[in-house]
N, C-alpha and C. Protein backbone atom coordinates (compact mmCIF):
# COMPACT_ATOMS: atom_id res chain seq x y z
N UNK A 1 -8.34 99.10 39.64
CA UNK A 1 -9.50 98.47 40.25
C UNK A 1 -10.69 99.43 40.26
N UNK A 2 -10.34 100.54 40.41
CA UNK A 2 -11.24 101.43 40.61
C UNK A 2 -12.20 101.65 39.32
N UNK A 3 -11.38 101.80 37.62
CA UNK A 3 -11.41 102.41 36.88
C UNK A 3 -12.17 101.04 36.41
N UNK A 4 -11.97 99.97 36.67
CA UNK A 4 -12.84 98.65 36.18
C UNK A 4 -14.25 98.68 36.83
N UNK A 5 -14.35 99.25 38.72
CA UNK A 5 -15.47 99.61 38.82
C UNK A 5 -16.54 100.46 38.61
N UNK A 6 -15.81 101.37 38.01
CA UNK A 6 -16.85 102.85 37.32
C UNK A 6 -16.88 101.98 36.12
N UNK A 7 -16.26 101.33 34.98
CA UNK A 7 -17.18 100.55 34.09
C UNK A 7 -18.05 99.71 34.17
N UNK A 8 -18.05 99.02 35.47
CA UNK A 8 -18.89 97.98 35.65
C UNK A 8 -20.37 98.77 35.72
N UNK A 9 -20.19 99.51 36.79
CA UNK A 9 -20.99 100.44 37.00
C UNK A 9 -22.24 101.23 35.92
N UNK A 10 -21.08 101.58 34.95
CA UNK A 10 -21.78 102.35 34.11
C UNK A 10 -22.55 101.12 33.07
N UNK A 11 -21.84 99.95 33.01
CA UNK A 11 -22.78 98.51 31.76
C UNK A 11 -24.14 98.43 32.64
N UNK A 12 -23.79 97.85 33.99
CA UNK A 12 -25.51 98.15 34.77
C UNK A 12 -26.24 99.09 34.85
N UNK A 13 -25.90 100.42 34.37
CA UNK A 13 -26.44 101.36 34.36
C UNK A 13 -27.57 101.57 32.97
N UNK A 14 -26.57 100.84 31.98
CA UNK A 14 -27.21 101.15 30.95
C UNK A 14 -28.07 99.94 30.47
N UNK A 15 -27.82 98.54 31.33
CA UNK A 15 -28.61 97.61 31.28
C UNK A 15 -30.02 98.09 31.90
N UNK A 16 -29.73 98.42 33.03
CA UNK A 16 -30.90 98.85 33.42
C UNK A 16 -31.74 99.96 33.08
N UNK A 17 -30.80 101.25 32.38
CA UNK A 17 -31.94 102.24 32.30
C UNK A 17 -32.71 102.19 30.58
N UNK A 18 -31.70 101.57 29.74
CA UNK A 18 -31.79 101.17 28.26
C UNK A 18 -33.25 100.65 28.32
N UNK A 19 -33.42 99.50 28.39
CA UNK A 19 -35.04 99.03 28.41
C UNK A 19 -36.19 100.24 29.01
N UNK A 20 -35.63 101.01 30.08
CA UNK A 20 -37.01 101.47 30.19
C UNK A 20 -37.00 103.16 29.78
N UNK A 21 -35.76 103.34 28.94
CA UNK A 21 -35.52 104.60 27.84
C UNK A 21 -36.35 103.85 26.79
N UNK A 22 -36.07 102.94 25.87
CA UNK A 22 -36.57 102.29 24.97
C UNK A 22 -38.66 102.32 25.35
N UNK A 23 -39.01 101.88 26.33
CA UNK A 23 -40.27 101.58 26.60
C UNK A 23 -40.85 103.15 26.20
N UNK A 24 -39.83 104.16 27.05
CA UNK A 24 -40.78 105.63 26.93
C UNK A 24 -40.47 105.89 25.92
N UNK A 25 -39.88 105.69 24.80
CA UNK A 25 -39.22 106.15 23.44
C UNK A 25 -41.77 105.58 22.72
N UNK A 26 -41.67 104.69 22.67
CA UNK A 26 -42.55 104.36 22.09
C UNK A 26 -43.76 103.48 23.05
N UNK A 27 -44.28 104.59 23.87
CA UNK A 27 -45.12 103.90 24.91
C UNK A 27 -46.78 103.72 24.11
N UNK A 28 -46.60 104.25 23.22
CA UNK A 28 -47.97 103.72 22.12
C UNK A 28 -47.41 101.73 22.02
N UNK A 29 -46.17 101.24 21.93
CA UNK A 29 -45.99 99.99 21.74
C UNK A 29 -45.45 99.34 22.25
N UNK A 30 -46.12 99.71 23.97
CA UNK A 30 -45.81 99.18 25.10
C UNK A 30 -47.33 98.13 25.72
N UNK A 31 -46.71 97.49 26.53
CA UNK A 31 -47.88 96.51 27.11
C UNK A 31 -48.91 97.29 27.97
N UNK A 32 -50.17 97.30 27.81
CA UNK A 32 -50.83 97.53 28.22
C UNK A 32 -51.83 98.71 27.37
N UNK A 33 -51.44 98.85 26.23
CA UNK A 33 -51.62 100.35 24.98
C UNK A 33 -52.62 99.23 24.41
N UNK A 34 -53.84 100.26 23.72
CA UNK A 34 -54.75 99.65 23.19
C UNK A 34 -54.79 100.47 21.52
N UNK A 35 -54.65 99.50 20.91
CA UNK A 35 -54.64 100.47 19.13
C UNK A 35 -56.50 100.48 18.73
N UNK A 36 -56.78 101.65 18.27
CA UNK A 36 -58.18 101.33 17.58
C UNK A 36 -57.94 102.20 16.31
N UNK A 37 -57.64 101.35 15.09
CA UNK A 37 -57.41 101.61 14.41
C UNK A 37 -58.72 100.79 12.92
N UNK A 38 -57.55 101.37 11.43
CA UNK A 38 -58.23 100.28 10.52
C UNK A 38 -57.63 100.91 9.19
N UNK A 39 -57.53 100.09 8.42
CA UNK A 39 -57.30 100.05 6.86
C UNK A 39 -58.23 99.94 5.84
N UNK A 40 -57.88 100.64 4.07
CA UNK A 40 -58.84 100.63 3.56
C UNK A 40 -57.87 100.31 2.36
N UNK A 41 -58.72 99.94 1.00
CA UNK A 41 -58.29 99.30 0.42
C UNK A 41 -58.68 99.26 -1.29
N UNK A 42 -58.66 100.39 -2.09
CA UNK A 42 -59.55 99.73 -3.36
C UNK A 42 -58.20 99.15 -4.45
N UNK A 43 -59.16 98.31 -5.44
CA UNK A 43 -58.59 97.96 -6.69
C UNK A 43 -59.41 98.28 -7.64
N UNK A 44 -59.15 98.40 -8.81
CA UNK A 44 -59.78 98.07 -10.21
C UNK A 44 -58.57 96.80 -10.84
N UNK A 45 -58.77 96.13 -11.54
CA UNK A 45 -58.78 95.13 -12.09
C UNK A 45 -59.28 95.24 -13.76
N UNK A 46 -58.29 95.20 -14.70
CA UNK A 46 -58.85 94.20 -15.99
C UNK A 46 -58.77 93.05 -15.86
N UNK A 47 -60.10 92.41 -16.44
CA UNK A 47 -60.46 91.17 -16.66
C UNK A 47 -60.06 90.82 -17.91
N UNK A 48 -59.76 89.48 -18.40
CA UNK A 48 -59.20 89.20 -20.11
C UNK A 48 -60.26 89.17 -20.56
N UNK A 49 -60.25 89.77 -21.89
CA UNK A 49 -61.39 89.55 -22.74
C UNK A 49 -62.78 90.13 -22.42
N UNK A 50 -62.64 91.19 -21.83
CA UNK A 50 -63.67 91.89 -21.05
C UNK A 50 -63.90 93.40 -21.25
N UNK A 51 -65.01 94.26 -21.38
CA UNK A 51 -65.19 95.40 -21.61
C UNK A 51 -64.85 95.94 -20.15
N UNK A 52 -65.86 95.04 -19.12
CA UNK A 52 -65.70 96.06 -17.83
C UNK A 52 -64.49 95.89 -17.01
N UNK A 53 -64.51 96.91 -15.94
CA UNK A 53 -63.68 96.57 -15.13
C UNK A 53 -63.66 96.22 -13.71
N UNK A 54 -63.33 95.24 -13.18
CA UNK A 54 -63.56 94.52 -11.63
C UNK A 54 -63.46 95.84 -10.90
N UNK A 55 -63.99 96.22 -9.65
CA UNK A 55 -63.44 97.09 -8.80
C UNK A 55 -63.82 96.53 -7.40
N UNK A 56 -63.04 96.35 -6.26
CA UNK A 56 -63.38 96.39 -4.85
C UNK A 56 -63.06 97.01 -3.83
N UNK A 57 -63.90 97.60 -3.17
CA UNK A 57 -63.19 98.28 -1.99
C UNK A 57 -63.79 97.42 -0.73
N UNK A 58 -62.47 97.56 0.40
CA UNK A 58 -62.55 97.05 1.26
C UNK A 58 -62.04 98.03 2.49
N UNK A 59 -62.84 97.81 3.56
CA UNK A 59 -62.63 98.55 4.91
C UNK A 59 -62.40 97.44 5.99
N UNK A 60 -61.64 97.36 6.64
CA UNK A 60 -61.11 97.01 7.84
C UNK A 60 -60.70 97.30 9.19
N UNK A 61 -62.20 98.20 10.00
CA UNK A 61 -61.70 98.75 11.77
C UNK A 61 -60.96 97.81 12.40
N UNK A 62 -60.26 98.00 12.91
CA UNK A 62 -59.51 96.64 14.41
C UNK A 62 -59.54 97.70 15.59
N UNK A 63 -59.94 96.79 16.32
CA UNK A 63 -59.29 97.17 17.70
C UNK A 63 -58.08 96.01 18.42
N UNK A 64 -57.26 95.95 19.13
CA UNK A 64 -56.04 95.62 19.65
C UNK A 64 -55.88 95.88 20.88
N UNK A 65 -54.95 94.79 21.69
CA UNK A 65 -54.19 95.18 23.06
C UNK A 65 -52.76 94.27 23.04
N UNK A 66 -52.14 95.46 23.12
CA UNK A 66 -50.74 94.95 23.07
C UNK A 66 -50.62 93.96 24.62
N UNK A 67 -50.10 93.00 24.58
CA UNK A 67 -50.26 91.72 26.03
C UNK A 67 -48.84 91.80 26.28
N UNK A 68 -47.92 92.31 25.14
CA UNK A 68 -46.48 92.73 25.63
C UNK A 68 -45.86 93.49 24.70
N UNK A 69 -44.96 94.45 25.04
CA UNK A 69 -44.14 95.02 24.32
C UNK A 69 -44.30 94.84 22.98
N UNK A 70 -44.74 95.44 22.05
CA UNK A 70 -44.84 94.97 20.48
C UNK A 70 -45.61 94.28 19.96
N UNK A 71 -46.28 93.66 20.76
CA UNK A 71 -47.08 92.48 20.50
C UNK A 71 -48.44 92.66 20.55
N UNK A 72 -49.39 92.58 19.83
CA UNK A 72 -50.99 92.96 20.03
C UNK A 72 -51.50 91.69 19.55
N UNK A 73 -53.30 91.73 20.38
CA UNK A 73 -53.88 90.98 19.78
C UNK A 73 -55.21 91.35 20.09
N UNK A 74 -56.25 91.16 19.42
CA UNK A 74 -57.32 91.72 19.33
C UNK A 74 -58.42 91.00 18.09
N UNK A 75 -59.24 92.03 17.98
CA UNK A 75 -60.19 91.54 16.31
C UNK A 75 -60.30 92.97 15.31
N UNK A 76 -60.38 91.99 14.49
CA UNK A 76 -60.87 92.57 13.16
C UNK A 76 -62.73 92.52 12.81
N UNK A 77 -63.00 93.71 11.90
CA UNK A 77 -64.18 93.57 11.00
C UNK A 77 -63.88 93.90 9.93
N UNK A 78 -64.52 93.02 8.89
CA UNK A 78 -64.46 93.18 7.56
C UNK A 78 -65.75 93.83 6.70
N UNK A 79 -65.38 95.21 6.23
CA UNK A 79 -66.72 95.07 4.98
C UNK A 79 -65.81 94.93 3.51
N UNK A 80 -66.46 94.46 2.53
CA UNK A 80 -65.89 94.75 0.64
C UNK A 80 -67.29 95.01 -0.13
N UNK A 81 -67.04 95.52 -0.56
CA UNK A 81 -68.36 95.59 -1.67
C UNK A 81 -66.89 95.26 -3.16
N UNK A 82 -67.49 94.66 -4.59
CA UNK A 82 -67.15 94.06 -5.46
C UNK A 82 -67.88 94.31 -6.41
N UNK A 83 -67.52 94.59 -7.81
CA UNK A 83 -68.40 94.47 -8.67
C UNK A 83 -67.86 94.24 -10.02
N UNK A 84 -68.15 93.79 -11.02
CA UNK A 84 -67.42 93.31 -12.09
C UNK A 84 -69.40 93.41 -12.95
N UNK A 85 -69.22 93.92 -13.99
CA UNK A 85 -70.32 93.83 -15.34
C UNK A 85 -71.61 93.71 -14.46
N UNK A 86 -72.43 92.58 -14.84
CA UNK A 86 -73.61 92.46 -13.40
C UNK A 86 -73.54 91.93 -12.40
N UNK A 87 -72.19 91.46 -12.21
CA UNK A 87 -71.60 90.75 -11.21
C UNK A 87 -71.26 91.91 -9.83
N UNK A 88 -72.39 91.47 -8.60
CA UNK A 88 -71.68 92.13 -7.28
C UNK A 88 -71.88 91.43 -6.24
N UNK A 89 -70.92 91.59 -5.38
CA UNK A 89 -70.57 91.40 -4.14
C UNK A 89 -70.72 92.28 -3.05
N UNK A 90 -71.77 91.73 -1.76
CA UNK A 90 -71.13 92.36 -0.44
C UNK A 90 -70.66 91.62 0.76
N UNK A 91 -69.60 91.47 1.64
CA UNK A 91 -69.41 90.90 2.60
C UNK A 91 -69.30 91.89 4.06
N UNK A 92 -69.69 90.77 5.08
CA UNK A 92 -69.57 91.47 6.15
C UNK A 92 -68.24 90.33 7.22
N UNK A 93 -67.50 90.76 7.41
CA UNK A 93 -66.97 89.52 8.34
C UNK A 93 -66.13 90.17 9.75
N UNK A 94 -65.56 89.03 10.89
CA UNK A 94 -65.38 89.22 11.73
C UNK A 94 -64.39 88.23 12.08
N UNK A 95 -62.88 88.33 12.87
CA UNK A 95 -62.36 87.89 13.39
C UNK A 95 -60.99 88.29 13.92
N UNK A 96 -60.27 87.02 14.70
CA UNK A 96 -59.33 87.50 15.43
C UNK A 96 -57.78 88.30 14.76
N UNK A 97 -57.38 89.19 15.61
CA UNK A 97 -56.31 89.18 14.57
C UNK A 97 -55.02 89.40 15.54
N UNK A 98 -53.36 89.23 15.23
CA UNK A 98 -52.27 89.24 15.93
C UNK A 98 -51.03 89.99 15.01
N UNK A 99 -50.48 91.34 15.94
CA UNK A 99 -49.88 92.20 15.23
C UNK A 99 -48.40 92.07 16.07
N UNK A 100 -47.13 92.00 15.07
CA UNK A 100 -46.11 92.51 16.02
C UNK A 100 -45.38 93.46 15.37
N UNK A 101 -45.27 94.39 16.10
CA UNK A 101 -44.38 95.40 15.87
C UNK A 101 -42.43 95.42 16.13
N UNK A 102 -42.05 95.72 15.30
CA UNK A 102 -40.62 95.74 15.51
C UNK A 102 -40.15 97.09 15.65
N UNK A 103 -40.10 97.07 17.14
CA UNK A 103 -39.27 98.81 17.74
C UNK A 103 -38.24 99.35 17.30
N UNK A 104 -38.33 100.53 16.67
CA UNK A 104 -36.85 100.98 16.42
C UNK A 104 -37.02 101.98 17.22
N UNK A 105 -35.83 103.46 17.27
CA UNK A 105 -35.50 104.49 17.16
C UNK A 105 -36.43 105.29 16.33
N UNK A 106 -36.88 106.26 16.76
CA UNK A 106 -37.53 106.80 15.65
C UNK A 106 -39.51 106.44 15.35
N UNK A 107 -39.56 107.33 14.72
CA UNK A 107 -41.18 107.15 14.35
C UNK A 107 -41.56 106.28 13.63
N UNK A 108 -40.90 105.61 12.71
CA UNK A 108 -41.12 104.23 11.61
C UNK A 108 -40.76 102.99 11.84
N UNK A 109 -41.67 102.31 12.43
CA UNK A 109 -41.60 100.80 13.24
C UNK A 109 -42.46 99.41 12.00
N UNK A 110 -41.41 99.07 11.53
CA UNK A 110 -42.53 97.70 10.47
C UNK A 110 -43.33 96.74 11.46
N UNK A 111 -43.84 95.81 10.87
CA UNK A 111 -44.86 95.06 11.50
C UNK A 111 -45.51 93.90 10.91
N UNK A 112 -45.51 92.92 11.43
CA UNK A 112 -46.31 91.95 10.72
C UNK A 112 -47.48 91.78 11.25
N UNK A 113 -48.63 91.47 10.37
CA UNK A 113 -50.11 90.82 11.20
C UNK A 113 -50.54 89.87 10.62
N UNK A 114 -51.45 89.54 10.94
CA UNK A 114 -52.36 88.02 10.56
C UNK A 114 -53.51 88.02 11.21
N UNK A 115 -54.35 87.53 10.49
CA UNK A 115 -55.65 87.76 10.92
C UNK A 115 -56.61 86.29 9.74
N UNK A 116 -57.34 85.84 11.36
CA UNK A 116 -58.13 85.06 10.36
C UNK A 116 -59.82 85.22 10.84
N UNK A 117 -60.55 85.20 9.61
CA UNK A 117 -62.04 85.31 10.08
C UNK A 117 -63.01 84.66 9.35
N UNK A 118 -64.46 84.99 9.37
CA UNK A 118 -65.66 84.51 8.99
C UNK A 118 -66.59 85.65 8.24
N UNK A 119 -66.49 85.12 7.15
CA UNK A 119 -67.58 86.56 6.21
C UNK A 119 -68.72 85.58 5.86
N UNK A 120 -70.11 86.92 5.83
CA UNK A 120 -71.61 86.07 5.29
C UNK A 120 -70.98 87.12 3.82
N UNK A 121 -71.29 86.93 3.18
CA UNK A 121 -71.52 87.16 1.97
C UNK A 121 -72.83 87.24 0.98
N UNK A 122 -72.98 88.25 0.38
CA UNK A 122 -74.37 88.14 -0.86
C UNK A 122 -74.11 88.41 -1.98
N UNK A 123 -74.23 87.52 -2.83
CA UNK A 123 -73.81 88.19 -4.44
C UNK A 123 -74.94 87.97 -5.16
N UNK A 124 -75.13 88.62 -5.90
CA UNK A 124 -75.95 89.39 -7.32
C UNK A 124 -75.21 88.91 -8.68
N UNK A 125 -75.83 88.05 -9.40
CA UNK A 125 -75.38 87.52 -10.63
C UNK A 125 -76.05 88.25 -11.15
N UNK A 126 -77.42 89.38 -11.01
CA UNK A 126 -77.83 89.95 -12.37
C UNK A 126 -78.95 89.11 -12.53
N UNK A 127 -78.83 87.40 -12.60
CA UNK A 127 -80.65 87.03 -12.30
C UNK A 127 -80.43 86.11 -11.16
N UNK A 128 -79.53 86.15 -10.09
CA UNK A 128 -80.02 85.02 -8.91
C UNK A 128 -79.08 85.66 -8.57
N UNK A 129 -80.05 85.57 -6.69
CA UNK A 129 -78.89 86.12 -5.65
C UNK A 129 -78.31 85.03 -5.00
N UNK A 130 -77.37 84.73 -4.70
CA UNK A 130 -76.72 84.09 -3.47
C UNK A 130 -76.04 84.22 -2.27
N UNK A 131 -76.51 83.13 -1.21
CA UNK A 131 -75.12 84.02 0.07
C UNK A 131 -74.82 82.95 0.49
N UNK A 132 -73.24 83.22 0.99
CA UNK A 132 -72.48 81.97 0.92
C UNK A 132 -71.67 82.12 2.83
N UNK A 133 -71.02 81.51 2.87
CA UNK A 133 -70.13 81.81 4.15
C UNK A 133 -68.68 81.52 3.34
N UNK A 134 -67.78 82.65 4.52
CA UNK A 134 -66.20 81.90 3.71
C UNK A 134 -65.77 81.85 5.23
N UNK A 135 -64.63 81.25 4.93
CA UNK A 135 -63.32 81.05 6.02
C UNK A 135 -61.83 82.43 4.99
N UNK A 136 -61.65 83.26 5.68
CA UNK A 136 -60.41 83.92 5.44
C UNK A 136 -59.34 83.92 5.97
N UNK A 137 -57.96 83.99 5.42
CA UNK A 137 -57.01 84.30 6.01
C UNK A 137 -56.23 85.47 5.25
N UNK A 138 -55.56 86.16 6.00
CA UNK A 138 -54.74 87.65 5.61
C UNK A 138 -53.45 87.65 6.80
N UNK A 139 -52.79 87.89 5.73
CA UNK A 139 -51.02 87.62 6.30
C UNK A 139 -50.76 89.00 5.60
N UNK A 140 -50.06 90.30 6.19
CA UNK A 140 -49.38 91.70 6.00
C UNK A 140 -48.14 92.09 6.76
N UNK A 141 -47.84 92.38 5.95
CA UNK A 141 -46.20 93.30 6.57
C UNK A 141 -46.23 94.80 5.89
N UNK A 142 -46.40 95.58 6.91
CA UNK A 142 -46.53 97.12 6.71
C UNK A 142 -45.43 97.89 7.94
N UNK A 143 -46.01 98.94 7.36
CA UNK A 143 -44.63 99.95 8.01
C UNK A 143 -45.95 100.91 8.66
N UNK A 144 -45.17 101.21 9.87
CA UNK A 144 -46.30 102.31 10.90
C UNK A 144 -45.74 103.56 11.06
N UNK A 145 -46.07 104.58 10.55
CA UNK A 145 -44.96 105.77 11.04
C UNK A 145 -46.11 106.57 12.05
N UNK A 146 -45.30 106.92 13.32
CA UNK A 146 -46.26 107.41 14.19
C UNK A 146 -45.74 108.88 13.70
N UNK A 147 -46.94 109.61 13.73
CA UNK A 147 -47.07 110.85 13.52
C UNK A 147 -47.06 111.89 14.93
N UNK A 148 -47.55 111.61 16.16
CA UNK A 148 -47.24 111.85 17.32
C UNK A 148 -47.25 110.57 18.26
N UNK A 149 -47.23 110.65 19.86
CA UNK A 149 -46.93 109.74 20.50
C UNK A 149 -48.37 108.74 20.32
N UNK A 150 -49.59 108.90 19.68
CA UNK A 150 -51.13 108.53 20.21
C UNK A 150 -51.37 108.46 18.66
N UNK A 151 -51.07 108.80 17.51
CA UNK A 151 -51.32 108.83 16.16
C UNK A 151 -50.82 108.04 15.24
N UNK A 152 -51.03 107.63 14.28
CA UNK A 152 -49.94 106.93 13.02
C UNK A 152 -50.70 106.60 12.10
N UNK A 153 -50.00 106.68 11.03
CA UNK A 153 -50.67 105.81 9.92
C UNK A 153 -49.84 104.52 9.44
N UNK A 154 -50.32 103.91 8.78
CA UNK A 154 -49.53 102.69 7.84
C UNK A 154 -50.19 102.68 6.87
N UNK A 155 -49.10 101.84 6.07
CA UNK A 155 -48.99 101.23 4.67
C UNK A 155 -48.53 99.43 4.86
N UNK A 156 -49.71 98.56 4.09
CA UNK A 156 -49.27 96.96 4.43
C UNK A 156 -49.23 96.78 2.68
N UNK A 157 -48.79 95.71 2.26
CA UNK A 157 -48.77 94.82 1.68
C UNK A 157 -49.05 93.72 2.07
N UNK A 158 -50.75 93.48 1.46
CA UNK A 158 -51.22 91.83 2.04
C UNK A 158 -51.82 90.76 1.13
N UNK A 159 -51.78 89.91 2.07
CA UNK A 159 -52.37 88.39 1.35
C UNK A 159 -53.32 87.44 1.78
N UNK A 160 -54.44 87.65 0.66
CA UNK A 160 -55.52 87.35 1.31
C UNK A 160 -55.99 85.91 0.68
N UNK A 161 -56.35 85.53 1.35
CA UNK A 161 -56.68 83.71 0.92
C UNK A 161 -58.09 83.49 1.80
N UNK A 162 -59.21 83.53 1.01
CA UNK A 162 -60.69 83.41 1.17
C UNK A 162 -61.18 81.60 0.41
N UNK A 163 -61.88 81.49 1.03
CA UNK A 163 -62.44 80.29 0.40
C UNK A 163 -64.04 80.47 1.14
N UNK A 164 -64.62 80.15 -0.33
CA UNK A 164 -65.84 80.39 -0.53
C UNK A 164 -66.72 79.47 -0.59
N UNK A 165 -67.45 78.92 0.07
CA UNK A 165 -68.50 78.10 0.02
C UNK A 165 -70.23 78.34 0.69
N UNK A 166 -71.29 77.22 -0.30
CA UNK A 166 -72.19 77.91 -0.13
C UNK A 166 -73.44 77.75 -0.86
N UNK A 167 -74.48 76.91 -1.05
CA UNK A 167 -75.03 77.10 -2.22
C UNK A 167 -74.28 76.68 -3.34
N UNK A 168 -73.75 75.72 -3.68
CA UNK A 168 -72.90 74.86 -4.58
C UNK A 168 -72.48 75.74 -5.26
N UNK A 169 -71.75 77.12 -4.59
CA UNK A 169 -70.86 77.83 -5.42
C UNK A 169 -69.58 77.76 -4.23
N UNK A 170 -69.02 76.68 -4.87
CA UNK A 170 -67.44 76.58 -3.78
C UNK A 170 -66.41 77.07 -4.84
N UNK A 171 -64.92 78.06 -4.23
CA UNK A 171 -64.10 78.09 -4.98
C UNK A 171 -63.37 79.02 -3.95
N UNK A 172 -62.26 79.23 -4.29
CA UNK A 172 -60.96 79.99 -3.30
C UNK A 172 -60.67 81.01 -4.21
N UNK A 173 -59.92 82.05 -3.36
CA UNK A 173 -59.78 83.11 -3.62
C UNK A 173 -58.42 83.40 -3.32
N UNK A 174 -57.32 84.45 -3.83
CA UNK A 174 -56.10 84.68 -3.71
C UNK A 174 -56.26 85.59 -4.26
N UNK A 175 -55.43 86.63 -3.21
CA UNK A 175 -55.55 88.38 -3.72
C UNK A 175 -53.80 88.72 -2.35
N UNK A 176 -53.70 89.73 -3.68
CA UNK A 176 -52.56 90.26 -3.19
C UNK A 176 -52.40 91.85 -3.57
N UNK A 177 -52.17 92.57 -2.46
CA UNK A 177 -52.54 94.15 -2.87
C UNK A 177 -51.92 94.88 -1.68
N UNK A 178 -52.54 96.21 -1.88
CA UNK A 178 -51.40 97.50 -0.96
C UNK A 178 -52.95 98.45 -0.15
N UNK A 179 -52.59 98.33 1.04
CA UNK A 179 -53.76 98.85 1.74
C UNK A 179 -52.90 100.58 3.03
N UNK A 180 -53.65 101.04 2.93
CA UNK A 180 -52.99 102.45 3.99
C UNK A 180 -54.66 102.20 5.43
N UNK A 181 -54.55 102.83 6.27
CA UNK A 181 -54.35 103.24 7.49
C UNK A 181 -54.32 104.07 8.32
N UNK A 182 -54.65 104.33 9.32
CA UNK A 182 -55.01 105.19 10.75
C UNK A 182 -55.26 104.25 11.77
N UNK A 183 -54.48 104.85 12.93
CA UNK A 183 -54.31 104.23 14.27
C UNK A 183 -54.03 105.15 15.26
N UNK A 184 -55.43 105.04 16.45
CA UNK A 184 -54.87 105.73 17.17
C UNK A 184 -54.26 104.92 18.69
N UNK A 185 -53.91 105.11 19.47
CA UNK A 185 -52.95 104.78 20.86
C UNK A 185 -53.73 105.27 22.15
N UNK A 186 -54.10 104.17 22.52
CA UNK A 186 -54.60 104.42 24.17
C UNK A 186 -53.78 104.25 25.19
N UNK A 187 -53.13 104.63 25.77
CA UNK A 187 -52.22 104.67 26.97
C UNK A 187 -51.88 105.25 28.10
């Protein structure tokens, strides 16, 4: 009887102290932690049948508040600049975005986000400018390795689905690519 109550003992023990070992293990991705972070992003691109080559870079600050354990939500800003032959692009955009983190052991926690927003846009054909508005969406799954308890970087793999309208230049966009990262932890 006895030897059943020192086990009982010790399962509540570890029910109870487990969760809040786990919380201090990674209190950067605890409720109430604010991330101000952001990602960056270039490509080059061949085009078929083409001398030049596409290139875009894109920057992305966020700020975040985790509302629970793992869970953030916050906004995004978007800049890209684009350019292909006389063909360029600049956008500016803004919107919400929702991150969850999956806690492990250890400094390397994956993550999914999503984020959807609103870009003005101006492009340069070389003889007419235009500016358009889009609607975006971006869906990523990256890996966060915290470098100390307040630091980290990542690496995402994302997917971006823009649609462009504007000045009777409507058309959608689909891009898929590898972006890195800095984040720091308010807590």
């Amino acid at each position: 009887m006895l030897s059943r109550l020192k086990g009982t003992i010790v399962v509540l023990s570890a029910l109870i102290l487990l969760p809040a070992a786990a919380r201090a293990q990674v209190p950067a991705l605890s409720t109430g932690s604010i991330i101000i972070g952001g990602q960056a992003s270039i490509t080059v691109e061949d085009v078929s049948g083409e001398d030049d080559k596409a290139t875009s870079i894109s920057v992305l600050p966020s700020l975040q508040y985790f509302v629970r354990p793992a869970l953030a939500i916050g906004g995004e800003l978007r800049f890209v600049r684009a350019s292909f032959a006389d063909f360029s692009l600049t956008s500016f955009g803004i919107g919400p975005t929702v991150s969850y983190y999956f806690v492990q052991d250890g400094n390397a926690h994956p993550f999914l986000r999503g984020s959807l927003r609103y870009d003005r846009s101006s492009t340069d054909t070389g003889t007419t400018e235009v500016d358009s508005d889009q609607l975006g969406l971006r869906a990523s799954v990256g890996l966060l390795l915290l470098l100390s308890e307040s630091v980290g970087v990542d690496a995402v793999i994302f997917f971006d689905r823009t649609s462009l309208g504007g000045d009777g230049a409507d058309f959608d966009r689909n891009a898929l690519g590898l972006a890195a990262g800095i984040s720091a932890f308010l807590f």
